[in-house]
Protein backbone atom coordinates (compact mmCIF):
# COMPACT_ATOMS: atom_id res chain seq x y z
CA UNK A 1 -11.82 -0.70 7.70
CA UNK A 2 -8.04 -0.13 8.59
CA UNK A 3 -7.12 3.51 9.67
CA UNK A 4 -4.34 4.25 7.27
CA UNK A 5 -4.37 7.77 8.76
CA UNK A 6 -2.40 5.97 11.40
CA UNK A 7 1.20 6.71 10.89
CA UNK A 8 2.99 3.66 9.17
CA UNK A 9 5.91 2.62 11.21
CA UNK A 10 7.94 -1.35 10.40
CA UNK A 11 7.05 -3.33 13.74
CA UNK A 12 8.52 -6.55 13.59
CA UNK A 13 7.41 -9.63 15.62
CA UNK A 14 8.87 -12.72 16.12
CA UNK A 15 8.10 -16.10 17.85
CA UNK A 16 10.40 -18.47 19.10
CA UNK A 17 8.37 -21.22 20.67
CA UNK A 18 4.88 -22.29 19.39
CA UNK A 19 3.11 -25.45 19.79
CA UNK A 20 0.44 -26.40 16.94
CA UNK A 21 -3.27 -25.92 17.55
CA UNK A 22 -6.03 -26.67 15.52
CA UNK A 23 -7.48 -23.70 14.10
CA UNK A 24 -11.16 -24.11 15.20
CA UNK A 25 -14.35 -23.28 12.61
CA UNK A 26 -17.74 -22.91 13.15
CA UNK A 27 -19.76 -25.37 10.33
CA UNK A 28 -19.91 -24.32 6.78
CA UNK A 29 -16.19 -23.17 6.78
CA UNK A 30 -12.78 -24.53 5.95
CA UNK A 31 -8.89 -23.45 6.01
CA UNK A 32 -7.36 -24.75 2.29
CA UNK A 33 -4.36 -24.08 0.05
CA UNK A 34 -4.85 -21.84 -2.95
CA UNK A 35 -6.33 -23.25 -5.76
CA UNK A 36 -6.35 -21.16 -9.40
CA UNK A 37 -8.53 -18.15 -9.36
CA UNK A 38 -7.63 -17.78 -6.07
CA UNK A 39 -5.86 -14.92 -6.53
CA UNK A 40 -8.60 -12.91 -7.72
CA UNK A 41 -10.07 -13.84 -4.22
CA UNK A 42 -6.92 -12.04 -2.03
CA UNK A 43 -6.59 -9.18 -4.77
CA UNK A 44 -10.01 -7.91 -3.79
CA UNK A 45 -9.65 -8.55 -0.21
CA UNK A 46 -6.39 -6.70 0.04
CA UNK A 47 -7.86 -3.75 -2.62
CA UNK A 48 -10.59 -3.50 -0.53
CA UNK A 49 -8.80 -1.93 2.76
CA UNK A 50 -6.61 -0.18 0.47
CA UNK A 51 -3.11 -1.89 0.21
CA UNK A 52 -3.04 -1.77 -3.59
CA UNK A 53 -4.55 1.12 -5.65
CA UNK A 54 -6.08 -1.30 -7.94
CA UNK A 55 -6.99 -5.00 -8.13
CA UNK A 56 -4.98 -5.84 -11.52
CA UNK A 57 -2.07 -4.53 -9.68
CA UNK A 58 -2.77 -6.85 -6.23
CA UNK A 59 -3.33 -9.78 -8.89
CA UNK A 60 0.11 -9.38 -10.42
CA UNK A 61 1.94 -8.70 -6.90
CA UNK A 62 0.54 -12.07 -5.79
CA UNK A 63 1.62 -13.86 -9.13
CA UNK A 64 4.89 -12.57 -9.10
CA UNK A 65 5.57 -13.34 -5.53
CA UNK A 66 3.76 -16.30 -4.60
CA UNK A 67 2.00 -19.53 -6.75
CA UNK A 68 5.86 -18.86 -9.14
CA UNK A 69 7.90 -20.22 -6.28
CA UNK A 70 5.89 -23.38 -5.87
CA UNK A 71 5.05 -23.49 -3.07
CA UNK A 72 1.09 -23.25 -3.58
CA UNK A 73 0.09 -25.34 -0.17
CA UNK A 74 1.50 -22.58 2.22
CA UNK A 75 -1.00 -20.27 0.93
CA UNK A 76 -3.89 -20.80 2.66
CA UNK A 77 -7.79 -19.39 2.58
CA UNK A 78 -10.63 -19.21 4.31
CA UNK A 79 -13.85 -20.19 2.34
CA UNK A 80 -17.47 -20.94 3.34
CA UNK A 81 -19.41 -23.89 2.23
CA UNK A 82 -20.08 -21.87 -1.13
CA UNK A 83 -16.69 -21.27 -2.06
CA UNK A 84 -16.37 -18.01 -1.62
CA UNK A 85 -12.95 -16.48 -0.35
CA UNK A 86 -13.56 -14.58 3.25
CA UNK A 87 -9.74 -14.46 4.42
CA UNK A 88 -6.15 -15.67 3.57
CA UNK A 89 -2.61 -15.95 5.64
CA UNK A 90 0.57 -17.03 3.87
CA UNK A 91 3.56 -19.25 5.65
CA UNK A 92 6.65 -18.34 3.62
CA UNK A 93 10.20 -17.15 4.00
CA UNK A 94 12.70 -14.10 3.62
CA UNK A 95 16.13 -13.09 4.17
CA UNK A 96 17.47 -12.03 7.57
CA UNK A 97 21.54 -11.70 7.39
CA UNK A 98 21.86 -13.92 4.35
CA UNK A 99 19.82 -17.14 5.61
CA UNK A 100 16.06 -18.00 4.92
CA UNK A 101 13.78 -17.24 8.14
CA UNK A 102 9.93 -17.73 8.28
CA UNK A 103 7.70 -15.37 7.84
CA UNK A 104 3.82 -14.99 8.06
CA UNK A 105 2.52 -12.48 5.30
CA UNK A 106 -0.71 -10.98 4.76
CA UNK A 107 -3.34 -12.29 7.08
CA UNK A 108 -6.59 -10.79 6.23
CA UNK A 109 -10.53 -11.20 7.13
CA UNK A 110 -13.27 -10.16 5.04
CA UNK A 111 -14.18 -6.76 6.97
CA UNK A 112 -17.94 -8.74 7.48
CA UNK A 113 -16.66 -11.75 8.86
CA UNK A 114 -13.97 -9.87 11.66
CA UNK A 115 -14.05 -10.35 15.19
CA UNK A 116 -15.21 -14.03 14.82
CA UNK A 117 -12.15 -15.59 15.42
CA UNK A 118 -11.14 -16.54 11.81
CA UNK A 119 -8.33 -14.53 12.25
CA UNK A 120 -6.94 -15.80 14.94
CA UNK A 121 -7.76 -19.89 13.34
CA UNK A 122 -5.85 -19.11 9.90
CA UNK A 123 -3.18 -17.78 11.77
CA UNK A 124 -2.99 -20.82 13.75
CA UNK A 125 -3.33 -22.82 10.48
CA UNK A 126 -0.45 -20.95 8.70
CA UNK A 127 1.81 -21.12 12.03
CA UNK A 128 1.22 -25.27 11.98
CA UNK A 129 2.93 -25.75 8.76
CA UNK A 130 6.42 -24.21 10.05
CA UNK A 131 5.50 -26.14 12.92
CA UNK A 132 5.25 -29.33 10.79
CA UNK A 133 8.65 -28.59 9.45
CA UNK A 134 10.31 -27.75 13.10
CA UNK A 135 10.73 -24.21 11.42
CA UNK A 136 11.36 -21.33 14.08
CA UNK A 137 11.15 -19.12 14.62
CA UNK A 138 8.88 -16.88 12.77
CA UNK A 139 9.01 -13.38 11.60
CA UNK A 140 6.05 -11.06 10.86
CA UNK A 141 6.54 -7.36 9.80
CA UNK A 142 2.96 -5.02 10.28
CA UNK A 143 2.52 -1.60 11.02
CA UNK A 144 0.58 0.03 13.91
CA UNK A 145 -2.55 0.50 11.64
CA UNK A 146 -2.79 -2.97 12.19
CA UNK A 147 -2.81 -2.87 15.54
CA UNK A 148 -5.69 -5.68 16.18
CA UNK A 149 -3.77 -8.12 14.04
CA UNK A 150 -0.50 -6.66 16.58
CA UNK A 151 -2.77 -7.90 19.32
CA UNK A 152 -3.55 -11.00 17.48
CA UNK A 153 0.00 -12.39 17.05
CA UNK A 154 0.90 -11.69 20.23
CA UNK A 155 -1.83 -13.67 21.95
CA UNK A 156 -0.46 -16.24 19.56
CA UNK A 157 3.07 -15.93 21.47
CA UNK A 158 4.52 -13.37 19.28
CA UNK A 159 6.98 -10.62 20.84
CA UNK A 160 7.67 -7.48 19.51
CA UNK A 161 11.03 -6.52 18.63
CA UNK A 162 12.98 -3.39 19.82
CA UNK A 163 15.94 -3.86 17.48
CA UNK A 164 15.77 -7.31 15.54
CA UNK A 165 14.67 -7.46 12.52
CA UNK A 166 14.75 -9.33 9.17
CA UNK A 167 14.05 -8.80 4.75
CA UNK A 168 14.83 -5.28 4.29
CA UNK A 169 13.00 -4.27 6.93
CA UNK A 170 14.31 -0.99 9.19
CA UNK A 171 12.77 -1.92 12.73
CA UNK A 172 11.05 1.46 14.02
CA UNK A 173 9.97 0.09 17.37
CA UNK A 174 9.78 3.03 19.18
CA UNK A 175 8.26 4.84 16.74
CA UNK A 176 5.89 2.34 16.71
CA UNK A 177 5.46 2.28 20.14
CA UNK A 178 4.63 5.76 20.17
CA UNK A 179 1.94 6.13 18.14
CA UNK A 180 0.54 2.44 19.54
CA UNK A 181 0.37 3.99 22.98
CA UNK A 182 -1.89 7.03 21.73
CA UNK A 183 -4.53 3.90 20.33
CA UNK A 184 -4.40 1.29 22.54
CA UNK A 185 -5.92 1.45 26.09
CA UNK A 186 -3.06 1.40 28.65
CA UNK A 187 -3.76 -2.47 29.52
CA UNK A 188 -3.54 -3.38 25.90
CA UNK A 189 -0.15 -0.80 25.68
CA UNK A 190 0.87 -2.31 28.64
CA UNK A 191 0.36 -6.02 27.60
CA UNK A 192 2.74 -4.97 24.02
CA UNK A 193 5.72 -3.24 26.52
CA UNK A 194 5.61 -6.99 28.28
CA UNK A 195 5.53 -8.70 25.30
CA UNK A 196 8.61 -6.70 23.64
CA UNK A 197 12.28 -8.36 23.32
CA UNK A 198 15.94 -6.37 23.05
């Protein structure tokens, strides 16, 4: 479960040069584009570790925001050879001084199927179709709650910016920074300060 007693802080990340990879899977699992009912799926994933207060109101976010625009085959999900949902990542765009950017939303794992490296392969999946489209770079914004998924992108080639920034997004990097550094070990802490751009 995420530790929202973490202080939230906007950390954006961005990355300017990525080559595809195949996301690898053990058996039984795929990576595919949403599919009606879907949403259901990534309301309860996302209620579940808290970022909506209800899933009716995660269901209508995702309505509102995403399958609307058309663009149903950037949405991608993890299932297992019943169908069930385990984790979704979204390849989409925003706003950054009046032009369209990319930006990866809301990757999330199933808190049961973590640390298996499904993460890291839907991420990998969603990346590929900017890559497809020679779209880059990409955007993410988190917060340091998230600070596995921080780790994550940027073993994925992702830098942390000190001032950039895109959406409506106020970049708080070194408020970010701070409370990272009281989490992380000092290699991991360390690792982020190397992997930050002006």
């Amino acid at each position: 479960m995420i530790d929202k007693t973490i202080p939230f802080f906007n950390t954006i990340l961005r990355c300017d040069k990525y080559k595809s990879q195949q996301g690898k899977l053990p058996n039984g699992y795929a990576i595919i584009p949403y599919q009606k009912g879907f949403e259901t799926d990534w309301a309860r994933l996302e209620y579940a570790i808290g970022d909506f207060s209800s899933v009716e109101e995660a269901i209508q976010y995702f309505m509102m925001k995403y399958p609307k625009k058309g663009r149903t085959t950037d949405i991608l999900f993890l299932v297992n050879d019943k169908g069930l949902v385990l984790g979704s990542c979204i390849a989409w765009t925003d706003k950054r001084q009046g032009n369209d950017v990319n930006s990866l939303h809301w990757l999330i794992i199933d808190e049961s199927y973590q640390r298996n490296g499904f993460g890291r392969a839907i991420c990998r999946e969603t990346m590929n179709r900017f890559y497809q489209r020679n779209h880059r770079p990409i955007y993410i914004h988190t917060q340091p709650w998230s600070w596995k998924a921080i780790l994550l992108y940027v073993s994925l080639g992702f830098r942390l910016q000190k001032t950039d920034t895109f959406a409506d997004y106020t970049n708080q990097y070194d408020d970010a920074m701070r409370v990272l550094k009281e989490i992380l070990s000092p290699e991991q802490y360390q690792l982020l300060e190397s992997m930050s751009d002006d």
